[in-house]
C-alpha atoms as a PDB file:
ATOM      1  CA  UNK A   1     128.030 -30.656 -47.817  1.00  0.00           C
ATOM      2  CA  UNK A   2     127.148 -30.111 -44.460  1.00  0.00           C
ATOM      3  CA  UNK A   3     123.825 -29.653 -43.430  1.00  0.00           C
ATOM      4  CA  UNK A   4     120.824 -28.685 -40.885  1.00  0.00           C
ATOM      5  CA  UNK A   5     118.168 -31.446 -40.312  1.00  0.00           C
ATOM      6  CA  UNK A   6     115.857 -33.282 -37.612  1.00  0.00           C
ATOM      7  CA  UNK A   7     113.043 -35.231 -37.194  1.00  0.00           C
ATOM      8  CA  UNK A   8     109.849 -32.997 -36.854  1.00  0.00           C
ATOM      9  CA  UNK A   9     108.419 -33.660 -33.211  1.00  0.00           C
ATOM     10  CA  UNK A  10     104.673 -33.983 -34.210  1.00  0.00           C
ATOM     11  CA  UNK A  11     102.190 -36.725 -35.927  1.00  0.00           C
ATOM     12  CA  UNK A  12      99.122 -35.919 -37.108  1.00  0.00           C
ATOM     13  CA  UNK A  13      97.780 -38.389 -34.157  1.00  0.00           C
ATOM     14  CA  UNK A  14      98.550 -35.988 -31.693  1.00  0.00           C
ATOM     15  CA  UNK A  15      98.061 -32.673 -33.202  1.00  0.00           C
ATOM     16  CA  UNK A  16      95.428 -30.778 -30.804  1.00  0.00           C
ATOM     17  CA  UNK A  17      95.584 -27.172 -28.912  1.00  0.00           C
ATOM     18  CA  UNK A  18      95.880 -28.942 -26.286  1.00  0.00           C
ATOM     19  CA  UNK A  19      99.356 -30.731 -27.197  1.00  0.00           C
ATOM     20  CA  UNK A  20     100.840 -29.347 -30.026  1.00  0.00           C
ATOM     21  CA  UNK A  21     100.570 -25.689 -32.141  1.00  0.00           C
ATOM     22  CA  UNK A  22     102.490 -24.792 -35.154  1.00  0.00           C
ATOM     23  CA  UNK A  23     102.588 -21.303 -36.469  1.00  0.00           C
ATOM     24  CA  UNK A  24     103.620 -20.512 -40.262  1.00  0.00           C
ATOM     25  CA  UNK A  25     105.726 -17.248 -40.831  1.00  0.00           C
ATOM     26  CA  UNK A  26     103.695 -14.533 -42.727  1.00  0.00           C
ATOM     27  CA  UNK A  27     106.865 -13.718 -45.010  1.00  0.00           C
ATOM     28  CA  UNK A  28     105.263  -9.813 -46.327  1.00  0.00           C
ATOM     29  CA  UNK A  29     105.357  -9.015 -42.613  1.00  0.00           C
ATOM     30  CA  UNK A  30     108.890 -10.636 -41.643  1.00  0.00           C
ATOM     31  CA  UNK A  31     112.263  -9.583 -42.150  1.00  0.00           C
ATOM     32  CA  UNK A  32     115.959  -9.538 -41.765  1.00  0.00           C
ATOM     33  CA  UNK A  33     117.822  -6.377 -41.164  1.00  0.00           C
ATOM     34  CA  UNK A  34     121.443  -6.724 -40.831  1.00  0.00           C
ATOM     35  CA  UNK A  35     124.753  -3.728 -40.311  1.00  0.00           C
ATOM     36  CA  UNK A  36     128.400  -4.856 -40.911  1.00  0.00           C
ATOM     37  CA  UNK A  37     130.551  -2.144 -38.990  1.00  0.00           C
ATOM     38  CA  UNK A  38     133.443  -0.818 -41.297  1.00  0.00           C
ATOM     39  CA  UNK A  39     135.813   1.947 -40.259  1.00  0.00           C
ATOM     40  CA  UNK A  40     135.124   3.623 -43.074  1.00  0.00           C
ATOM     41  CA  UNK A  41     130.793   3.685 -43.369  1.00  0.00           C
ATOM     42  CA  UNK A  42     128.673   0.969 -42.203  1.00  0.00           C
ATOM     43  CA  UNK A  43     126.873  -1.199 -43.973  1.00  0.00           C
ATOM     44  CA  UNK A  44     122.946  -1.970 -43.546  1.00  0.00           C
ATOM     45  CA  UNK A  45     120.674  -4.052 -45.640  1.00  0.00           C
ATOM     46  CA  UNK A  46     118.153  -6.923 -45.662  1.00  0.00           C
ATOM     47  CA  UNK A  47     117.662 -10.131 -46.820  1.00  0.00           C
ATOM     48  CA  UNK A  48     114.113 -11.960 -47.734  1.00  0.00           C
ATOM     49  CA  UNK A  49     112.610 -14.948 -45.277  1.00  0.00           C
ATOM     50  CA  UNK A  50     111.581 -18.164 -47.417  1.00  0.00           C
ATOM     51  CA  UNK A  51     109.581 -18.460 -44.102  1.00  0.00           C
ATOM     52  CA  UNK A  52     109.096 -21.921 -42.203  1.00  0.00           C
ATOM     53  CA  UNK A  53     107.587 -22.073 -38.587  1.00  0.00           C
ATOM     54  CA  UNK A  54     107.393 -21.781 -34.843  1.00  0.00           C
ATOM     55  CA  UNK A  55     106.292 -25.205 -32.741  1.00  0.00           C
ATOM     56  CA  UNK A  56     105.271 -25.990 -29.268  1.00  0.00           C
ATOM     57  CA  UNK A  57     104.690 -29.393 -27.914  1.00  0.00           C
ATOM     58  CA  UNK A  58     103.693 -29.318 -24.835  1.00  0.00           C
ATOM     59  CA  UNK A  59     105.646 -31.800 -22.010  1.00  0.00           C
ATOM     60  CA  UNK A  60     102.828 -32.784 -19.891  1.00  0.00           C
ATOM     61  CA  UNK A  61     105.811 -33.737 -16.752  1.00  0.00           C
ATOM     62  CA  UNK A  62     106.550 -30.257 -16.822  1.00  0.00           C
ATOM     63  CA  UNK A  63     102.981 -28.404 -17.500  1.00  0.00           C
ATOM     64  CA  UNK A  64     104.948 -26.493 -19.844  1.00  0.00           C
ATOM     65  CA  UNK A  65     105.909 -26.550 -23.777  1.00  0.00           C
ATOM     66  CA  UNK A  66     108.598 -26.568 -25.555  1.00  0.00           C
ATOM     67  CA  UNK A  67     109.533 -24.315 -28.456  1.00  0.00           C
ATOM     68  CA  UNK A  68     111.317 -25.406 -31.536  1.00  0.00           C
ATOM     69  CA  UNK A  69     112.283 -22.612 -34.492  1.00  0.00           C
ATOM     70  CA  UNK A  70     112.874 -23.586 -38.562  1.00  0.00           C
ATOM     71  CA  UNK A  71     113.683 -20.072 -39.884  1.00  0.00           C
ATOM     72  CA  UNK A  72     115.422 -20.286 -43.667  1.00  0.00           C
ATOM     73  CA  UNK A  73     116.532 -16.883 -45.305  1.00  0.00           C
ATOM     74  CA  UNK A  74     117.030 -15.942 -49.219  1.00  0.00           C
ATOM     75  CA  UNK A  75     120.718 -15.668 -49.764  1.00  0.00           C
ATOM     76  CA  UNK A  76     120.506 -14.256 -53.000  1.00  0.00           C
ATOM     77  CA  UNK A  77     117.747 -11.196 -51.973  1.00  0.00           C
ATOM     78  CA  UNK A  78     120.317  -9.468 -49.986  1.00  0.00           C
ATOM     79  CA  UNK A  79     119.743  -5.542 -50.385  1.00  0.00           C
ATOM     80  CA  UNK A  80     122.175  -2.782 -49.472  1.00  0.00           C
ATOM     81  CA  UNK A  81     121.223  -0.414 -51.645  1.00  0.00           C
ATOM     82  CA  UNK A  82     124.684  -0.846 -53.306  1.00  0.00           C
ATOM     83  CA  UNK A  83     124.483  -3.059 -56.508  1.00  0.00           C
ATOM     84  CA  UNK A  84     128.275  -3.547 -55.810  1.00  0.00           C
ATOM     85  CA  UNK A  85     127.541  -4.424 -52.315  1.00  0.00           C
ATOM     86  CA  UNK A  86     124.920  -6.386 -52.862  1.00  0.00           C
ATOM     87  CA  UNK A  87     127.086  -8.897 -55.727  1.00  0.00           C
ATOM     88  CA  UNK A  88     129.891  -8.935 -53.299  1.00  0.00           C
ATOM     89  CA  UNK A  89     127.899 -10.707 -49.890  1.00  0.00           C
ATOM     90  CA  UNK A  90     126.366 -12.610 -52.561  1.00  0.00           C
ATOM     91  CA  UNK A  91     129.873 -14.152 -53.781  1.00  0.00           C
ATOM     92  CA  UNK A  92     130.821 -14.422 -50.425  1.00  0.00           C
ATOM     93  CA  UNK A  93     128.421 -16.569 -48.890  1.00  0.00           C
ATOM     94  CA  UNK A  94     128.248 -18.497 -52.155  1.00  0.00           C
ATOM     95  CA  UNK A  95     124.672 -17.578 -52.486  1.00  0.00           C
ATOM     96  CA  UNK A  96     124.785 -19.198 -56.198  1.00  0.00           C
ATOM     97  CA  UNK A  97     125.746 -22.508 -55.234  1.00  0.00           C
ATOM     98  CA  UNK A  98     124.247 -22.113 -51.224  1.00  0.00           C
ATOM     99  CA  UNK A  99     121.078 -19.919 -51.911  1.00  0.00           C
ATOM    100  CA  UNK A 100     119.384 -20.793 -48.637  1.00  0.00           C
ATOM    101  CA  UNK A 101     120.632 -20.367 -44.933  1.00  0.00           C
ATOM    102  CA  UNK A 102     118.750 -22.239 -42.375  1.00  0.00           C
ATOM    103  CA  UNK A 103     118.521 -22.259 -38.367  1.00  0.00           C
ATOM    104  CA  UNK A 104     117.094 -24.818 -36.749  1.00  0.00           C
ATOM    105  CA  UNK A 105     116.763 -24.611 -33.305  1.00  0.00           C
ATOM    106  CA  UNK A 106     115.385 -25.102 -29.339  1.00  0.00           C
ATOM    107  CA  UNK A 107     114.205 -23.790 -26.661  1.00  0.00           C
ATOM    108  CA  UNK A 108     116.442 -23.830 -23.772  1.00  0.00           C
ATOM    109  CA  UNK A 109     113.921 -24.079 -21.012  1.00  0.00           C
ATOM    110  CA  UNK A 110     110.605 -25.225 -21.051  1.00  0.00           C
ATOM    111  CA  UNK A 111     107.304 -22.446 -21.516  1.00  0.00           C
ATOM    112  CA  UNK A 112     105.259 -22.115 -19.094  1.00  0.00           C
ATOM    113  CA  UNK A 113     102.867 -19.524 -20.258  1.00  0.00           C
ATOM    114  CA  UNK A 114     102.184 -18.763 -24.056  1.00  0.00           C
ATOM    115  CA  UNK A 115      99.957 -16.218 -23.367  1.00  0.00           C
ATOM    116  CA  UNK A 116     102.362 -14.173 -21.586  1.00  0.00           C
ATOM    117  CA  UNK A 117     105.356 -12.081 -23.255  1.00  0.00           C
ATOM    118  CA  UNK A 118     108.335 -14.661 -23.252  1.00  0.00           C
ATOM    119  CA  UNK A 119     111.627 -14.469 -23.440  1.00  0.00           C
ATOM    120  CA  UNK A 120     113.664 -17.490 -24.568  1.00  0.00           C
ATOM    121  CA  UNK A 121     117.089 -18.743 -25.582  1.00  0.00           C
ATOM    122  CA  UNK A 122     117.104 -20.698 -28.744  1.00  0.00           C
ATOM    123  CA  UNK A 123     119.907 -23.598 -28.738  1.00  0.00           C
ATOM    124  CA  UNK A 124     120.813 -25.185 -32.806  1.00  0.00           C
ATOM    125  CA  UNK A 125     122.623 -25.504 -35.724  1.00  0.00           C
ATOM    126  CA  UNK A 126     122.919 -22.647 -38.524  1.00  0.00           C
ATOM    127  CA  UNK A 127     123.748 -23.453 -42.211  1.00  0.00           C
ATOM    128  CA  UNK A 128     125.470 -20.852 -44.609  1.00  0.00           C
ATOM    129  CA  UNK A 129     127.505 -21.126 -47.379  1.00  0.00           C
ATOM    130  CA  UNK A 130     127.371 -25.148 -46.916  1.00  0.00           C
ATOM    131  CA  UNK A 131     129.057 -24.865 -42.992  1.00  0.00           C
ATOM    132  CA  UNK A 132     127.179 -25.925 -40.294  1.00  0.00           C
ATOM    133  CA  UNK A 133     127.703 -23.987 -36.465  1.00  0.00           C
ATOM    134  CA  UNK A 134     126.112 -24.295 -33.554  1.00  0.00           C
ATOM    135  CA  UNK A 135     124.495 -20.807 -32.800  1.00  0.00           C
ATOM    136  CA  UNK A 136     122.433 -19.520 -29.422  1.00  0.00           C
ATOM    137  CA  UNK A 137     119.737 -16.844 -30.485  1.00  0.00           C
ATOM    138  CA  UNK A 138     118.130 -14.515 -27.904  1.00  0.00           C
ATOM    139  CA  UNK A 139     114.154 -14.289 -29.067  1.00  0.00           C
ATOM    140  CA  UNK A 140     111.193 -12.293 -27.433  1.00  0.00           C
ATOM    141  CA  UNK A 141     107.970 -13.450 -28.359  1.00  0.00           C
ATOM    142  CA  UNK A 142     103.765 -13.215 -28.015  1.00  0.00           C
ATOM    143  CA  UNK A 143     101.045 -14.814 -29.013  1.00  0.00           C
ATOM    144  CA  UNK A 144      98.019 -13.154 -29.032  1.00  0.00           C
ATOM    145  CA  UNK A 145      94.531 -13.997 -30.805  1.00  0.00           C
ATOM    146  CA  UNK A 146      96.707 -16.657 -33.114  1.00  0.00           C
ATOM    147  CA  UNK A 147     100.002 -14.638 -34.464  1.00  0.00           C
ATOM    148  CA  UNK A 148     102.949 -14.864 -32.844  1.00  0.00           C
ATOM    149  CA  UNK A 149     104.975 -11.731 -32.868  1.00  0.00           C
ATOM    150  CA  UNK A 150     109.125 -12.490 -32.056  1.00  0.00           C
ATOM    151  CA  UNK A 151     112.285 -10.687 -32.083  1.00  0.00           C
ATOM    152  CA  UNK A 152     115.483 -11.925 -32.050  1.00  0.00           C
ATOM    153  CA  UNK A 153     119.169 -10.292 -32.497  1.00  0.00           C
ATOM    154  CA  UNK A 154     122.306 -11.711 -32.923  1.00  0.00           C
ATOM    155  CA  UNK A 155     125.812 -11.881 -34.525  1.00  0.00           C
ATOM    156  CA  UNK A 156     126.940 -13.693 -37.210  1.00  0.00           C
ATOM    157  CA  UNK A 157     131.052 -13.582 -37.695  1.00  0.00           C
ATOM    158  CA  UNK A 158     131.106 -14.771 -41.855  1.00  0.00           C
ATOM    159  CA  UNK A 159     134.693 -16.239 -41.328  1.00  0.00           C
ATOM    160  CA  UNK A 160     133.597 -19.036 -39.110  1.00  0.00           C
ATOM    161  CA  UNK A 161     131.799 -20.199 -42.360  1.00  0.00           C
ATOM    162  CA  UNK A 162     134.921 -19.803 -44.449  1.00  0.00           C
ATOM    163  CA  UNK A 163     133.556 -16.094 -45.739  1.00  0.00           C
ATOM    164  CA  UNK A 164     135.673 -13.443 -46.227  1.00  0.00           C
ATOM    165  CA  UNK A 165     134.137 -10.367 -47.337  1.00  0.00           C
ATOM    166  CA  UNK A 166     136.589  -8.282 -49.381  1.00  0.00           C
ATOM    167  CA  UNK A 167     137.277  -4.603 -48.279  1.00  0.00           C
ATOM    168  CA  UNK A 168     134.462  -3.193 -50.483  1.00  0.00           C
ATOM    169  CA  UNK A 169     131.875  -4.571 -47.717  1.00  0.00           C
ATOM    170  CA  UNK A 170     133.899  -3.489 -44.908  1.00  0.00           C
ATOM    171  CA  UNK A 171     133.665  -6.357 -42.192  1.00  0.00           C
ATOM    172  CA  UNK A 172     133.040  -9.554 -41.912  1.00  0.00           C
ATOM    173  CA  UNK A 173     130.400  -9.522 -38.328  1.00  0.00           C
ATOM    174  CA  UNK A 174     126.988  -9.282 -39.296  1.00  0.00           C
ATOM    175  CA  UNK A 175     124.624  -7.874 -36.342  1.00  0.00           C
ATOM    176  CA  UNK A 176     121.803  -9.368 -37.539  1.00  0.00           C
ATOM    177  CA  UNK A 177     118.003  -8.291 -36.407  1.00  0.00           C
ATOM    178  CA  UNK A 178     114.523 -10.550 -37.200  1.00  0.00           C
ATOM    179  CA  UNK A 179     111.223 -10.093 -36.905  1.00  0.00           C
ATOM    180  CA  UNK A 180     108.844 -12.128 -37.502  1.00  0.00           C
ATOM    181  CA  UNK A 181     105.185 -12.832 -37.976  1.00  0.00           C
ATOM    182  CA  UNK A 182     103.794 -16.289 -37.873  1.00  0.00           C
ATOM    183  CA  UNK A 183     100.126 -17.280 -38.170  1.00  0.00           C
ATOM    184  CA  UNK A 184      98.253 -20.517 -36.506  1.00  0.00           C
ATOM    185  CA  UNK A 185      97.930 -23.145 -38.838  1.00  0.00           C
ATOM    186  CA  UNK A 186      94.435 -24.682 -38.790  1.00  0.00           C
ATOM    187  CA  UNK A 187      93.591 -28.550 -38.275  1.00  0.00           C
ATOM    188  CA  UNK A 188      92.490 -28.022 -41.850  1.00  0.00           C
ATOM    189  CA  UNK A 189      95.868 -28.061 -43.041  1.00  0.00           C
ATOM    190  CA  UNK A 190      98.123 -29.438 -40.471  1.00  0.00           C
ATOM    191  CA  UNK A 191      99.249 -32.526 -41.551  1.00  0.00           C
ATOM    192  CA  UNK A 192      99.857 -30.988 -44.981  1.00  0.00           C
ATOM    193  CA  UNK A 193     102.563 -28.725 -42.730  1.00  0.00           C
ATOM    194  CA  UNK A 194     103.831 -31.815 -41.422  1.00  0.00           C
ATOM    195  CA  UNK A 195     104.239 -33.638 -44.337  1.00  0.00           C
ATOM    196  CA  UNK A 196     106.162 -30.471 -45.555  1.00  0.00           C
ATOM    197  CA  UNK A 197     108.082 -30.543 -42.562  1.00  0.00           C
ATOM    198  CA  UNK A 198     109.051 -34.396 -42.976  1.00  0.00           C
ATOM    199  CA  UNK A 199     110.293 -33.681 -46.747  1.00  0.00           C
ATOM    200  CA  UNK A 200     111.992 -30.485 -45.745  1.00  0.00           C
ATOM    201  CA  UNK A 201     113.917 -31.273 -42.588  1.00  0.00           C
ATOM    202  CA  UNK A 202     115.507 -34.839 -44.596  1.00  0.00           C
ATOM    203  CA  UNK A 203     117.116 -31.827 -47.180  1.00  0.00           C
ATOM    204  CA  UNK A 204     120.021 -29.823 -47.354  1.00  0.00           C
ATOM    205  CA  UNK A 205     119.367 -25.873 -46.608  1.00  0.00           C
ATOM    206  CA  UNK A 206     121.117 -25.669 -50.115  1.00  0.00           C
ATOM    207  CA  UNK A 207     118.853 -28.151 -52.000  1.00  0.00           C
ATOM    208  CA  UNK A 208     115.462 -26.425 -50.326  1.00  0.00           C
ATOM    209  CA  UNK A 209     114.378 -23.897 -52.465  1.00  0.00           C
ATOM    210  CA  UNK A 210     110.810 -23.256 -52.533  1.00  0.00           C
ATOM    211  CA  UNK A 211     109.025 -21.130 -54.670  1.00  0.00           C
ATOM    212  CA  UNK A 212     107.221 -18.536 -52.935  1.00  0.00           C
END
């Protein structure tokens, strides 16, 4: 099947404050809300983050960094409240045989200030059910005394991944809201992050699960 990889940007040979920061989502504080509209009642729920990262490498040209996003959600924790619900998403997206979605994606413009409040349009690839589309997500984020805080909101139409949600979910457009808390990695264990990110970003969303 399709899927969502690149190279990771960074080396351990150049992995300093001053030129590169990674920070590691904090899953317990994370998550992903999501409503379907239905004429009949709407449907919210969430799903679980497996986690992955936020990185900025900083393009000394510019006096500015750039920001790239690995985000992967838990197909198969989707919660509705509705059992029924619930088993029906989860046959839709395949979330048997395609437990993990991924995004993968870049910053549009260059940072110039990390300390400041930014907002930023991320530019990638998302992978569900095995399809692979390019997808533009709106994110707000801060950085302050080493967590990042960011918010992001966006649409995801389940047809243009071959999904289509019988009538019991009642639509097939998921308005889809993250959050997410990500923590500083240390130079204590950054090139065990990299090494993680080498081995992960060479695999299919759908082979990648990780026990958490």
């Amino acid at each position: 099947p399709a899927s969502v990889t690149q190279s990771p940007e960074a080396t351990s040979t150049q992995l300093t404050d001053d030129t590169y920061r990674i920070y590691v989502f904090d899953n317990d504080q994370s998550a992903v809300n999501f409503t379907i509209e239905s004429n009949v009642t709407d449907v919210s729920g969430t799903f679980d983050l497996l986690g992955r990262w936020f990185e900025f490498i900083y393009v000394p040209e510019e006096d500015a960094w750039r920001a790239l996003l690995v985000l992967d959600i838990d197909g198969a924790s989707v919660d509705t409240g509705s059992g029924l619900v619930d088993s029906l998403i989860r046959l839709g997206f395949e979330a048997e045989r395609y437990p993990v979605g991924r995004f993968v994606g870049e910053s549009e413009t260059l940072v110039t200030d990390l300390s400041e409040t930014n907002q930023i349009v991320m530019s990638g690839q998302v992978e569900l059910s095995g399809q692979v589309r390019d997808l533009r997500v709106p994110v707000t984020f801060r950085i302050n005394d080493g967590t990042l805080t960011a918010n992001a909101q966006f649409e995801i139409d389940a047809r243009e991944f071959g999904v289509d949600f019988p009538e019991g979910v009642g639509g097939n457009i998921l308005d889809s809201k993250i959050r997410v808390v990500a923590h500083e990695a240390d130079e204590a264990t950054i090139d065990e992050i990299v090494a993680e990110m080498e081995s992960l970003m060479s695999t299919p969303a759908s082979d990648s699960i990780v026990d958490e």
